[in-house]
Every structure is written in C-alpha cells, then in structure tokens.
Protein backbone atom coordinates (compact mmCIF):
# COMPACT_ATOMS: atom_id res chain seq x y z
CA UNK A 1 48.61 48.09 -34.95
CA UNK A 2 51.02 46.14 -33.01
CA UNK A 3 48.86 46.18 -29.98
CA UNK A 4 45.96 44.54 -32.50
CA UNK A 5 48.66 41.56 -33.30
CA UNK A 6 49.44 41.00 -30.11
CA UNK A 7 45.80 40.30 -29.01
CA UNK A 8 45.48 38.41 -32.02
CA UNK A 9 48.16 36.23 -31.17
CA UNK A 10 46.64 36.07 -27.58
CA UNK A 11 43.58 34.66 -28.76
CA UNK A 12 45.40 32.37 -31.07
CA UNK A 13 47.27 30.75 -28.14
CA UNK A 14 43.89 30.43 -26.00
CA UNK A 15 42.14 28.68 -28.78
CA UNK A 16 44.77 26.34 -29.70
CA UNK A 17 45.60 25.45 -25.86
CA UNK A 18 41.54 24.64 -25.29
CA UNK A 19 42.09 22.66 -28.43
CA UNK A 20 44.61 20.64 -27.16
CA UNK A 21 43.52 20.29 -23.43
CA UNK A 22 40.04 19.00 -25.08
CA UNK A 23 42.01 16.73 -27.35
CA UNK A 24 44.37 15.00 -25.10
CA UNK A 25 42.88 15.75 -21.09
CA UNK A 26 43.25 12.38 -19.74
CA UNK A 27 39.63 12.98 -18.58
CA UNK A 28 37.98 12.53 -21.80
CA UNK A 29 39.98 9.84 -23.05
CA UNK A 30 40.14 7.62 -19.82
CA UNK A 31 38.00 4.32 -19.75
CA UNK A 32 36.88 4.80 -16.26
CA UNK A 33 34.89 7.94 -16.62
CA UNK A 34 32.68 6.77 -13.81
CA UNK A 35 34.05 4.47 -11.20
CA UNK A 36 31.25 2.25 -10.42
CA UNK A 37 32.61 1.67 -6.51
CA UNK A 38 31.70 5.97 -6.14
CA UNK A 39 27.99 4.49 -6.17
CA UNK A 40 25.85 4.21 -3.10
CA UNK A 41 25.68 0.48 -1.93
CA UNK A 42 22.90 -0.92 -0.43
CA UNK A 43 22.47 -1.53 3.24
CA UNK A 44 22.44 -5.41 4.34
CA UNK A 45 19.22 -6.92 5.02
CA UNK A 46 18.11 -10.52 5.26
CA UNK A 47 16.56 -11.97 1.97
CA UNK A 48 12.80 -12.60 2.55
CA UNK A 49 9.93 -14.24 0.45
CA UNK A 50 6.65 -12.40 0.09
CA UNK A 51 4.91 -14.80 1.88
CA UNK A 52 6.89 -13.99 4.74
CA UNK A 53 6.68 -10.15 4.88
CA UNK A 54 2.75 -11.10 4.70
CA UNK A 55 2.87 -13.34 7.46
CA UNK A 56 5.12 -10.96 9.24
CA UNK A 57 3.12 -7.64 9.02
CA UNK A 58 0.14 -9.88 9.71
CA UNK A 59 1.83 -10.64 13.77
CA UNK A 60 3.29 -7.37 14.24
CA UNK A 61 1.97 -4.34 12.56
CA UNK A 62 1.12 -1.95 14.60
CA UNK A 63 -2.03 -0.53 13.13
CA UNK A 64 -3.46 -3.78 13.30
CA UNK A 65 -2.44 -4.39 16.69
CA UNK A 66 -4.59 -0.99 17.80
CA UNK A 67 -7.80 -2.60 15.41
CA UNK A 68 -7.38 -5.81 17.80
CA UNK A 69 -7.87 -3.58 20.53
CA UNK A 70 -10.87 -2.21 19.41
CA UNK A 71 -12.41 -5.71 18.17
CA UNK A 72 -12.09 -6.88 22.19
CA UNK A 73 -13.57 -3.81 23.42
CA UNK A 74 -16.44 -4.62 21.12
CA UNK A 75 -16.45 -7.85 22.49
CA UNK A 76 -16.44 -6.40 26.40
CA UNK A 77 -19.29 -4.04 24.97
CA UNK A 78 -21.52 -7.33 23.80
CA UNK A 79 -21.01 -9.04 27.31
CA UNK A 80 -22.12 -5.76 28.90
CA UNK A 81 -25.22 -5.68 26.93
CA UNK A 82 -26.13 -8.94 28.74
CA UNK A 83 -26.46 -7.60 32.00
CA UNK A 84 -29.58 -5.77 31.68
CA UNK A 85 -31.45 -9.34 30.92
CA UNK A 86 -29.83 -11.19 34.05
CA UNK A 87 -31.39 -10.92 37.78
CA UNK A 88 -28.77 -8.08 39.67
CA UNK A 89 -28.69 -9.40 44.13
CA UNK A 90 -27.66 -6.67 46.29
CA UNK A 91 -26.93 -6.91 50.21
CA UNK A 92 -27.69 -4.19 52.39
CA UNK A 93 -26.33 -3.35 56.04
CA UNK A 94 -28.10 -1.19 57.95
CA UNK A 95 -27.31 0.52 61.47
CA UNK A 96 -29.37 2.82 63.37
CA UNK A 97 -28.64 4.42 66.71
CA UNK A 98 -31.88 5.85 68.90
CA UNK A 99 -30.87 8.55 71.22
CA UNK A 100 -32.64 6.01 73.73
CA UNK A 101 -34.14 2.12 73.70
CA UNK A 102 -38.07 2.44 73.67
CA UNK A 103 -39.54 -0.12 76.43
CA UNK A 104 -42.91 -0.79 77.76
CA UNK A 105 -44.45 -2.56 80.92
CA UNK A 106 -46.37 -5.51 80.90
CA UNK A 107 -49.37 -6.52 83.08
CA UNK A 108 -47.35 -8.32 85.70
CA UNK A 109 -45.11 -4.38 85.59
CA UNK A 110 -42.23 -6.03 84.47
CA UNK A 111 -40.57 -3.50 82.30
CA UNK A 112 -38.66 -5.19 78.61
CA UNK A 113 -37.32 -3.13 75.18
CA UNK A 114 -39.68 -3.09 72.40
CA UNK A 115 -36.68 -1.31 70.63
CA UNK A 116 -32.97 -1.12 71.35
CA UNK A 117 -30.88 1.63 71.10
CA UNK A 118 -29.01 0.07 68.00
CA UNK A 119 -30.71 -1.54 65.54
CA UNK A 120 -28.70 -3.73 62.97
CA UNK A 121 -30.48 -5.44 60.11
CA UNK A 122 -29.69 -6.89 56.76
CA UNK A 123 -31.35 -7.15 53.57
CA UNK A 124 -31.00 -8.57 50.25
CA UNK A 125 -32.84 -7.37 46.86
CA UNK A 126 -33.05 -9.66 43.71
CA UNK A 127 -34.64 -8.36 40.90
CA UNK A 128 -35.48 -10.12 37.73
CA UNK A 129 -36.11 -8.31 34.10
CA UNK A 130 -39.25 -10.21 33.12
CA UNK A 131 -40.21 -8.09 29.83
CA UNK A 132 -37.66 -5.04 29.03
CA UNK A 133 -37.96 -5.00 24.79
CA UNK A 134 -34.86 -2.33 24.90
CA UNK A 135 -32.49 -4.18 26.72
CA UNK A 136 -33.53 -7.26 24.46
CA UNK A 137 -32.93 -5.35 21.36
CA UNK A 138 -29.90 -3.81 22.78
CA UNK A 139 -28.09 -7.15 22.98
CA UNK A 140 -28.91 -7.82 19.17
CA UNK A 141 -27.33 -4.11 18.46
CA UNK A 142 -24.39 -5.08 20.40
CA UNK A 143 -23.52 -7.68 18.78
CA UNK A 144 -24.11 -5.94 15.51
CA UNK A 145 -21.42 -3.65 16.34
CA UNK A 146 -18.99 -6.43 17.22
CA UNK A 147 -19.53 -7.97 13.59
CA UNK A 148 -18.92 -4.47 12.19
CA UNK A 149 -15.86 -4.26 14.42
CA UNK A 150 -14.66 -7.95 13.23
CA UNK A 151 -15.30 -6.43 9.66
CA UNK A 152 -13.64 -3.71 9.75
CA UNK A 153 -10.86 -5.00 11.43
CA UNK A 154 -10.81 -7.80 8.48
CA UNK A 155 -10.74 -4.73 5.78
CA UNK A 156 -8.51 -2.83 7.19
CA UNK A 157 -6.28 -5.96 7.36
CA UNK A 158 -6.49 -6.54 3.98
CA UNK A 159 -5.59 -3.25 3.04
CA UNK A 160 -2.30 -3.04 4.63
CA UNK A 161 -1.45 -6.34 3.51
CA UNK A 162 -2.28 -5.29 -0.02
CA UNK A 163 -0.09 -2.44 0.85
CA UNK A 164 2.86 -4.75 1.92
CA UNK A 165 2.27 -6.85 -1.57
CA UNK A 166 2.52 -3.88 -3.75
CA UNK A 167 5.67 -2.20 -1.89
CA UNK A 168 7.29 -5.81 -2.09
CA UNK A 169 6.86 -5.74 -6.12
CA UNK A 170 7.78 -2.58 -6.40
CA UNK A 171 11.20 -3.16 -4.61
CA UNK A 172 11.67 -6.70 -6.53
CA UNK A 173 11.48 -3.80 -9.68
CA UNK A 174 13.94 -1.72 -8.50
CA UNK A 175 16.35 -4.54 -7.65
CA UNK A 176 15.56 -5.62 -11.60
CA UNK A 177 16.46 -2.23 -12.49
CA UNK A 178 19.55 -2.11 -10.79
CA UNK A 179 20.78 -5.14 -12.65
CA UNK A 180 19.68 -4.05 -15.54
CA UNK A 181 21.77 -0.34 -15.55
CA UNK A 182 24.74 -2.45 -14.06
CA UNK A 183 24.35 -5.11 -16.90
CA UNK A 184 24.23 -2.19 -19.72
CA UNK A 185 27.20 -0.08 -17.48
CA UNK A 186 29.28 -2.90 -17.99
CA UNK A 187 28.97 -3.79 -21.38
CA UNK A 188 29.09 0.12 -21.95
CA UNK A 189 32.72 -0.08 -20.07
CA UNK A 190 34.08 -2.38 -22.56
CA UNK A 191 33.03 -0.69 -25.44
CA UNK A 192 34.50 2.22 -24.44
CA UNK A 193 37.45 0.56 -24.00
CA UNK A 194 37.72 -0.56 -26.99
CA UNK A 195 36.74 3.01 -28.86
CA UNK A 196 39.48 4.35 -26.94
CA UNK A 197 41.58 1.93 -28.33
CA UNK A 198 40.22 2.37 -31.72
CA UNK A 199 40.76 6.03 -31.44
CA UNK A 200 44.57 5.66 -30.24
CA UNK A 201 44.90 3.76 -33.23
CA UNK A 202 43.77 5.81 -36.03
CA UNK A 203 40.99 4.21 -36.66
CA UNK A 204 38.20 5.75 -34.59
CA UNK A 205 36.95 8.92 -33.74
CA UNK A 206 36.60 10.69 -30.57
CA UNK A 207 33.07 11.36 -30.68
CA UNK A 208 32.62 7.72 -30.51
CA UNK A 209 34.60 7.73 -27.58
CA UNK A 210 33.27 10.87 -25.57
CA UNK A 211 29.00 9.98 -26.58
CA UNK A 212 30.16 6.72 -25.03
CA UNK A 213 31.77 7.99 -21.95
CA UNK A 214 28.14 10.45 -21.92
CA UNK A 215 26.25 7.75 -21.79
CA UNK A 216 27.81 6.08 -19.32
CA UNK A 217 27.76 8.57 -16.85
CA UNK A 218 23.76 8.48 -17.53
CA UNK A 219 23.87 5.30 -17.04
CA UNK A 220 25.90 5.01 -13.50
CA UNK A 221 22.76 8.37 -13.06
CA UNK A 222 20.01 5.94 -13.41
CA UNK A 223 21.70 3.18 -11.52
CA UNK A 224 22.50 5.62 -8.52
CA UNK A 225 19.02 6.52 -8.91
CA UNK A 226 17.44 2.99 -8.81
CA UNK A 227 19.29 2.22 -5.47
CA UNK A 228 18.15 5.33 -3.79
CA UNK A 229 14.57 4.33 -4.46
CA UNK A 230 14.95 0.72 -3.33
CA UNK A 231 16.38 2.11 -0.12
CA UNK A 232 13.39 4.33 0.36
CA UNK A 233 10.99 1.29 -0.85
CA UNK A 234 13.08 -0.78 1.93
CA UNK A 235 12.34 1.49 4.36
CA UNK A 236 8.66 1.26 3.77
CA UNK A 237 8.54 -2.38 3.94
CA UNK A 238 10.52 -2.58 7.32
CA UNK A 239 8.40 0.27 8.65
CA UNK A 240 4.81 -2.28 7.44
CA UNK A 241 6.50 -5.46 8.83
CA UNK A 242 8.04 -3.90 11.86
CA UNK A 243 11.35 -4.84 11.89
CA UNK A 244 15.08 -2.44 12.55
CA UNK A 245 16.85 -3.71 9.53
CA UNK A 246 15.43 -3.13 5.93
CA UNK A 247 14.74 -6.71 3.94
CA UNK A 248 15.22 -7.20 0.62
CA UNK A 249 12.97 -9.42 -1.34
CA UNK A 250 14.13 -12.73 -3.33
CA UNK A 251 15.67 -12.59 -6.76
CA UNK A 252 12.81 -13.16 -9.47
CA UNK A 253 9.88 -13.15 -7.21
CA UNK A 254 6.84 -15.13 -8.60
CA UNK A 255 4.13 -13.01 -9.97
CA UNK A 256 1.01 -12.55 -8.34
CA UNK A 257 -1.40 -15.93 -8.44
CA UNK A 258 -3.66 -15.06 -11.15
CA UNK A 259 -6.34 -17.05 -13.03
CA UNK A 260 -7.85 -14.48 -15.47
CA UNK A 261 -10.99 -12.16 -15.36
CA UNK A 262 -14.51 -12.74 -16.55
CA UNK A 263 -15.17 -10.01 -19.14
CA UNK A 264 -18.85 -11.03 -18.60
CA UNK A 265 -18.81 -10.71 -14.79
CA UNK A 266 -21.81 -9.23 -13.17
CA UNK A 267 -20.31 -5.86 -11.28
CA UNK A 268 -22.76 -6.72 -8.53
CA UNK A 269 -21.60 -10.21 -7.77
CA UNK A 270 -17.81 -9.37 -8.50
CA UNK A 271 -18.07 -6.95 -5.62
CA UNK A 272 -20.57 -8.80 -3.15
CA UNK A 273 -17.39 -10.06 -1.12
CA UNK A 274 -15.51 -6.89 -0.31
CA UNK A 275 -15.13 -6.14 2.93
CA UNK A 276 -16.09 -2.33 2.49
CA UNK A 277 -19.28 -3.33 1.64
CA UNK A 278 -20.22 -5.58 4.30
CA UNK A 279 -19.55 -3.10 6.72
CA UNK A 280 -22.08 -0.88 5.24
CA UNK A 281 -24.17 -3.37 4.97
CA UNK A 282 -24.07 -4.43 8.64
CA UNK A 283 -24.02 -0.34 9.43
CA UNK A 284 -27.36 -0.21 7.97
CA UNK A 285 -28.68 -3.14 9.71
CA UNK A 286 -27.00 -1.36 13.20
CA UNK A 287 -28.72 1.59 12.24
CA UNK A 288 -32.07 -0.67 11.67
CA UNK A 289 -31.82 -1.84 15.07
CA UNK A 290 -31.39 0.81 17.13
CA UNK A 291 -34.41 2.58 15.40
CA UNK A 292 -36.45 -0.38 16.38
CA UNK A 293 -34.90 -0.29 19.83
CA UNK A 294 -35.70 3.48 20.46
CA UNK A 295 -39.34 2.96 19.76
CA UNK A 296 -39.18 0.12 22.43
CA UNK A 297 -38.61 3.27 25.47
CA UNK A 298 -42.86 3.23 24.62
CA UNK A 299 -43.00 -0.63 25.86
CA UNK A 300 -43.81 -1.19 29.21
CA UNK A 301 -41.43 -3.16 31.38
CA UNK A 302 -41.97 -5.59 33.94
CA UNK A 303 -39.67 -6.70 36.71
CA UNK A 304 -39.76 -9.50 39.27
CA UNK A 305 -38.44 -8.60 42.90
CA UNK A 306 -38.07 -10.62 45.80
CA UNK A 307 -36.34 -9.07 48.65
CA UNK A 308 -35.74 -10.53 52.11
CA UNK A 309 -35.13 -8.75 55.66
CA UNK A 310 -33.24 -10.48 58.58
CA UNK A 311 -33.11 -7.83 62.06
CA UNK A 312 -29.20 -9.01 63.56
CA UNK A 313 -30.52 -7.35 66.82
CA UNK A 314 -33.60 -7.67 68.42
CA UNK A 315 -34.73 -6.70 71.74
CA UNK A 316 -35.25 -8.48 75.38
CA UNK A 317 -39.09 -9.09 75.26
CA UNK A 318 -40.92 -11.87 76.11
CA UNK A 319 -43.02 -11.25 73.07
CA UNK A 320 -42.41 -12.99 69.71
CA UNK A 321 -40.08 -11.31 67.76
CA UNK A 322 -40.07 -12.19 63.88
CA UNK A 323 -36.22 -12.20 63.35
CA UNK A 324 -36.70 -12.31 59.36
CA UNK A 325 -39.10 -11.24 56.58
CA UNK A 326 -39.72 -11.52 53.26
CA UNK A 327 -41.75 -10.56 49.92
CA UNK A 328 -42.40 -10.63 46.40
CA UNK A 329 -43.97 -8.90 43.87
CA UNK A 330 -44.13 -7.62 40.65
CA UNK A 331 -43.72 -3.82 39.16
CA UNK A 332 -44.92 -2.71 35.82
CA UNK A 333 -43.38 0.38 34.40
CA UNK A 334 -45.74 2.15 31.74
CA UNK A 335 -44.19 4.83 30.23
CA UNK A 336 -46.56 7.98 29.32
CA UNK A 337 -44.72 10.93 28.05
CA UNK A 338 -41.08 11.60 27.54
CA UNK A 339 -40.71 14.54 25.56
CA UNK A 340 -36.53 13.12 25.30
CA UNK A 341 -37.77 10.61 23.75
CA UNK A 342 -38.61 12.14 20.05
CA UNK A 343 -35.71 14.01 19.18
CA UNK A 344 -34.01 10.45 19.68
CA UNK A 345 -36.47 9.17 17.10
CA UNK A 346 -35.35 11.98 14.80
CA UNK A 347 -31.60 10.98 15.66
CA UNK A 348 -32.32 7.54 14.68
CA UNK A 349 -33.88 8.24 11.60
CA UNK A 350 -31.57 10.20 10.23
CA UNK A 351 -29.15 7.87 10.98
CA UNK A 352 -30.66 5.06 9.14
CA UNK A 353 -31.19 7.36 5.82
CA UNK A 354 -27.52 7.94 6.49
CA UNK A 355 -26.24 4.93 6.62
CA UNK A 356 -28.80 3.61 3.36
CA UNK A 357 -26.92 6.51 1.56
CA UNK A 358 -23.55 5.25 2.58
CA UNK A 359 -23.98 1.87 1.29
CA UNK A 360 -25.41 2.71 -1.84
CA UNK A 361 -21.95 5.23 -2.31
CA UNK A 362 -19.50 2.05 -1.17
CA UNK A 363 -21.07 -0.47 -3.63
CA UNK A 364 -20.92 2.16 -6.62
CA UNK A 365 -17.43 3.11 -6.14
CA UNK A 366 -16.60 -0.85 -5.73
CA UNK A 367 -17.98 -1.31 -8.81
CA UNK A 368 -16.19 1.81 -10.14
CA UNK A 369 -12.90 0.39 -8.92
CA UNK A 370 -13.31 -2.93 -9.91
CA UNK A 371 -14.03 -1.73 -13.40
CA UNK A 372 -11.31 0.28 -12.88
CA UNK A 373 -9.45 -2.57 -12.33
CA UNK A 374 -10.40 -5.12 -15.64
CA UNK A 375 -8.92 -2.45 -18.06
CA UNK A 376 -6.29 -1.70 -15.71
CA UNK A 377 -4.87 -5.56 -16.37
CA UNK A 378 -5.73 -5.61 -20.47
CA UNK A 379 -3.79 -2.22 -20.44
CA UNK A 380 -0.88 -3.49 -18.53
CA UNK A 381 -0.87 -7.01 -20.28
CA UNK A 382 -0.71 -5.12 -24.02
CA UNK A 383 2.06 -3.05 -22.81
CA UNK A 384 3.80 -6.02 -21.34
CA UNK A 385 3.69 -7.92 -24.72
CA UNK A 386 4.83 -4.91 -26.65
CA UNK A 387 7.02 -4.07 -24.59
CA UNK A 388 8.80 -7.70 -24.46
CA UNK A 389 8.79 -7.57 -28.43
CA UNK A 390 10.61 -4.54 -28.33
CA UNK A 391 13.22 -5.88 -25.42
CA UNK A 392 13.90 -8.55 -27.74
CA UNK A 393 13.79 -6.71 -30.80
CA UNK A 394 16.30 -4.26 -29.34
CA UNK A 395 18.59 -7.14 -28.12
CA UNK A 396 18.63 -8.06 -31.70
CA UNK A 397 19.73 -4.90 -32.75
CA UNK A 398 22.35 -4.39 -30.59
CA UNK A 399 23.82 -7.96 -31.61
CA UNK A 400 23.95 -6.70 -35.51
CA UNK A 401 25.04 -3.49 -34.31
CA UNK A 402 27.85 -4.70 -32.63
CA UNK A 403 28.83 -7.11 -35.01
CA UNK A 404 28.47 -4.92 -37.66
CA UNK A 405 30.97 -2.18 -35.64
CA UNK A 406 33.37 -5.07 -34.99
CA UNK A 407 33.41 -5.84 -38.65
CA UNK A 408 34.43 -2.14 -39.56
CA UNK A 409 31.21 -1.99 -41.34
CA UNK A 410 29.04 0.41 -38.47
CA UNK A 411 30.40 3.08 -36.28
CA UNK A 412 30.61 3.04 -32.39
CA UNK A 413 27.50 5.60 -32.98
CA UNK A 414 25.45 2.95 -34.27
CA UNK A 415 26.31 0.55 -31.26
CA UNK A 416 25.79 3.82 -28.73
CA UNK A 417 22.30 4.26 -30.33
CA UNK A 418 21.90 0.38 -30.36
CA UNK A 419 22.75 0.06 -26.46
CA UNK A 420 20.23 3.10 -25.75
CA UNK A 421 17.39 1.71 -27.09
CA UNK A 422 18.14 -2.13 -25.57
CA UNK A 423 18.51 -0.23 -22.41
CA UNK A 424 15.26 1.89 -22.33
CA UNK A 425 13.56 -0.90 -23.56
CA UNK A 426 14.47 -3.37 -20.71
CA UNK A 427 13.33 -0.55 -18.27
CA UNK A 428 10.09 -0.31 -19.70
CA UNK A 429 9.62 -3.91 -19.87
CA UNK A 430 10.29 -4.14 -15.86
CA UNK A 431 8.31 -0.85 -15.54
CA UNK A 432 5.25 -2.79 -17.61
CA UNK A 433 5.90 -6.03 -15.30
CA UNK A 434 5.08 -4.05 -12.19
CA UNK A 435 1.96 -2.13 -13.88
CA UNK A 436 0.60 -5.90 -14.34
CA UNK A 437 1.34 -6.97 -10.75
CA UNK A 438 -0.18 -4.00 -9.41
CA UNK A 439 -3.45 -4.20 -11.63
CA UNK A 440 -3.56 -7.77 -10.90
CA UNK A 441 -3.69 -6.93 -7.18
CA UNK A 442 -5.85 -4.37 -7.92
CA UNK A 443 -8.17 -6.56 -9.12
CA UNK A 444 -8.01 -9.40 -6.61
CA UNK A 445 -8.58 -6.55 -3.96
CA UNK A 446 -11.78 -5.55 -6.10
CA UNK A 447 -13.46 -8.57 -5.87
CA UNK A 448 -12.61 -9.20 -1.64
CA UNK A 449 -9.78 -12.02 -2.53
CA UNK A 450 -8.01 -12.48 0.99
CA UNK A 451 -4.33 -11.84 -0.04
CA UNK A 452 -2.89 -14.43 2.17
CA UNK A 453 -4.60 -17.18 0.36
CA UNK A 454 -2.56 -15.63 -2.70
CA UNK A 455 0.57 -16.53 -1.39
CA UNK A 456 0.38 -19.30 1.61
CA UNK A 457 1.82 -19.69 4.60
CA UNK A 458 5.50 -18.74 5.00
C-alpha cells in the first residue's frame, strides 16, 4: 500500500512539473521564437533588367555559340557546292630518264639526238563543266540546307531565350514571395508581442500566444523556403546568360508586352510563323531536291577541255622541233547502267515521304500548343482576378480583425486566422501572376513572336 502512494505521489510530481515547465519555459512565452537573422541570406548579385539578361544570353550562351558554328559550316558547304560548276586548271611536271639518248644519222652522216636521255615537259589541263544537271541541282540543295541551318539556328534561339524570359519571371516571383512572408513575419512579430503582453497581464490566453508563435515559425518555413528556390532559379539564369555571379532581376518587373488574343484566329495562320515549322517546311523542299537531283546521275554530262603541252628539253637536231602543243575538245558522258544508282532512288523517296510526314506532325502539334496556349491565358487571367478579390478581401479582414482584437471585442485567434488567410492569399495572387506571364509567353512563342522585339534593346 505504501509502495502504491509513493508512485502515486511520483506521478503527481511529474505531471505537475511538465505543467509548470509548459506554463512558464521561457521558450514558449518569448517573442522571438524565430530569429529572422538564423535565415539563409541571399548571395550578392548585380540588379539586371530583362532586357538585359536577353541581350546577354543572346552574345554569350554557349549553345548558341555551337549553332553559329554549324550555320558557317553550312555556309563553307554552299561555297563548296560551287566548285563543281567552275573550270578546275591543273599543271603537270613531267621527267623521264632513257637508259640512253636515241640518235640517228643524216644523209651528209652527221649523227644528232632525236631523243635525249631526259626528257622534261609541262602541261596544263583546263576543263570546263558545260552541262552537269547534278552538280546544278546540288548547288540549289546546298543552299537549302544553309536556310534550314539559318532556321534552325533562329528556333533554337528563340527557345532559349524564351527559356531565359520564363526563369527571369519566375525569380521576380520568388523575390515577391520573399517580401511577402517577411511582410506577414513581421507583422506576426508584433502581434505576438503584444499577446504575450496580453497574457502577462491577465487578459489573454496562452493559446493565443503559442498558435501565434506556430505560425510564425511556418512562416520564417516558407520564407527560408522561398530564398532557397530563388537561389536555385539564380543559378539557372547565370548558368543561360553565362556569367560567375548569380543576378537578380529588378523590383516589380513589367509584365510581358501583351496585346490580347483573337478568339477567332485561324490555327493555320496563327502558326504559319513558327520557326519549327519552317524548318519542316524547307526539310521537305531539301528532301524534294535531292530526289530531283538523284534522277539527274541518268543525264548525260558534257565537259569542255583544253589542255596544252610545252617539251622544257628538246634535242640537238637540225630538224624542226615543235617546242609546244595544244588541243581541244569536247567529252560527253552517257550514263547506261548503274545498278548503285536505284537503291539511292529508294533512299530518296523514302526520305521525301519522311519528311511530308514530319511536317504534317510539327504543324498539328503547333496548332495543339497554340490552342494549348489561348485557354492557358483565360485560365490564368480568371484566377488572377479572383485571386486579387480575395487578396483584397482578405486584407479587409485582417483590418476588422485586428481592430476588432484591439477593441477587446475578437480574440488573437480571430487575427491568427485573419493573418493566415491574407497570407495564403497574397501567395496565390503572385503564384496566379506568374501562371499569366508564363501563358502569355506561351502564347507569343505559339504564334513565332521573336522575344527580343518583346522587350527592346538593353
């Protein structure tokens, strides 16, 4: 029996000193639950418009720079397709040794060379493509793959600089949203300051005080939380615009130039300008051509050549010797059979059905995306109405809420509830805001809109 009272007791004292270490621990009651200085900071970077991290990642990005590459060797190719239409000179030397000098007698017997030992003579070639139908068409398909190259280039230009846009806007968010927890953190701060006080003096609870403190630590979560993601979304800029030290963009950036869709917009037209589908477009023509250039290997060719002798030695005769000679002519080249020649054809072919097939798949998912697109922007501008009628909706509340508390007439609940819903809804309307910059670039990239004429020159 005494051994069951003295446990008793022992449980007694546990309870009651849990009770009072919950009650009065410094750590529930103190103001500063979260010191807002134990956040991460963010790195320094220089301030920069979006115009400039355009302009920037337009001079150095590094994908681009390899496309550049390939746009001058297309351009190298195309010059080298000329050759086969211009006349090609070559010079020959030529030296022959006899094992002896040939020599014959005349009528008088006086004996001369007819041929000398060494023999050194030169010789030049020209020849002149006259009618070569391949080479002709090959030109026209080399500089069919230099437009493709130009185009592709172009669309693969835009769609990094599209890239840098939307990473831009999303760090401008996250910067927003950072404001926005430190603006709510702080007001939080002083009204739990002034529930502790409350409590201390009889006339608040500590519920109010502790769901405050709660909230704050979510709160100092979500800012923490915001500045890791800009730092990432840094990173990503100053990886596009190749520079060492992470930017930040401008306070308040303007929103993306935008002057409204037509809701009666032809899909066709709307996506006639995108850069994907020129390149099919010209791909099919490429293919096209080179068809039509592999049934020209069953053209006959004809060449022009002149070529021209001059003998350096000659020998002692009292003949006449014709130092130099020359012809011309002409040499037509009929091809028969080629049995190479027809799986080529096949090649080709296929090729051309290929690329027809390609095309037709770019301009349907362009259309797809760019009706994508439309009711990606009327969703995002709804939500961005609603969602700045509820921002200022839940302003209001908090005002009356916090009046109402200060006037003894609503508890520090109320103004915790009040805060929570203010806060959530000035995240969503930033969240929204982004949605409608991103569908609005969305669209612009839809329709082919060159993204630097969006925003200028730096």
């Amino acid at each position: 029996m005494k051994e069951k009272h003295r446990m008793l007791n022992m449980v007694r004292v546990a309870v009651w000193t849990l009770v009072f270490s919950f009650v009065f621990s410094p750590v529930y009651l103190d103001a500063q639950v979260v010191d807002s200085s134990a956040l991460p900071s963010l790195r320094p970077g220089k301030r920069v418009t979006l115009a400039q991290a355009l302009h920037r990642a337009d001079e150095r990005n590094r994908s681009l720079e390899a496309l550049r590459v390939n746009l001058a060797l297309a351009a190298q190719n195309m010059r080298a397709s000329w050759a086969g239409l211009l006349p090609t000179v070559s010079g020959e030397l030529g030296y022959i040794l006899h094992d002896e000098a040939m020599t014959s007698t005349d009528s008088s017997g006086r004996s001369f060379e007819t041929r000398e030992r060494n023999e050194v003579d030169a010789t030049l070639n020209v020849r002149m493509p006259l009618v070569n139908a391949q080479t002709w068409l090959g030109v026209d398909v080399a500089g069919n793959e230099e437009e493709i190259a130009k185009l592709s280039m172009e669309q693969a230009r835009q769609v990094l600089l599209y890239t840098v846009a939307e990473t831009y806007y999303q760090a401008a968010t996250a910067q927003e949203l950072i404001r926005v927890y430190a603006s709510q953190a702080d007001a939080l701060e002083t009204h739990i300051k002034d529930a502790l006080s409350r409590y201390r003096s009889g006339a608040g609870e500590l519920m109010d005080v502790k769901s405050a403190q709660t909230d704050l630590i979510s709160l100092r979560e979500s800012q923490a939380g915001a500045i890791f993601a800009l730092e990432d979304i840094r990173d990503t800029l100053a990886l596009l615009m190749v520079i060492d030290t992470p930017p930040l963009p401008v306070e308040n950036p303007e929103s993306v130039p935008f002057e409204g869709v037509s809701e009666k917009q032809d899909t066709t037209d709307a996506t006639a300008n995108r850069w994907d589908v020129e390149v099919a477009e010209k791909e099919l023509r490429l293919a096209e051509k080179e068809l039509k250039t592999q049934y020209m290997q069953f053209v006959p060719t004809l060449v022009a050549v002149f070529q021209y002798d001059y003998a350096l030695t000659v020998p002692d005769t009292p003949l006449v010797v014709d130092r130099d000679s020359w012809f011309t002519g002409l040499t037509l080249t009929v091809p028969l059979f080629n049995y190479g020649f027809y799986p080529a054809l096949g090649s080709k072919r296929e090729s051309k059905r290929k690329a027809r097939l390609e095309l037709e798949d770019v301009k349907a998912e362009a259309e797809t995306e760019y009706l994508h697109s439309l009711r990606m922007i009327r969703e995002a501008e709804y939500f961005v109405g609603t969602a700045k009628t509820k921002t200022k909706l839940a302003d209001d509340t908090l005002k009356l809420a916090r009046i109402a508390y200060f006037n003894g007439n609503a508890t520090a609940l109320t103004v915790i509830d009040a805060r929570r819903s203010s806060q959530n809804a000035h995240v969503d309307f930033e969240t929204r805001r982004l949605e409608l910059e991103l569908a609005r670039l969305a669209y612009l990239r839809a329709i082919g809109k060159d993204v630097t004429e969006l925003f200028g020159r730096p």
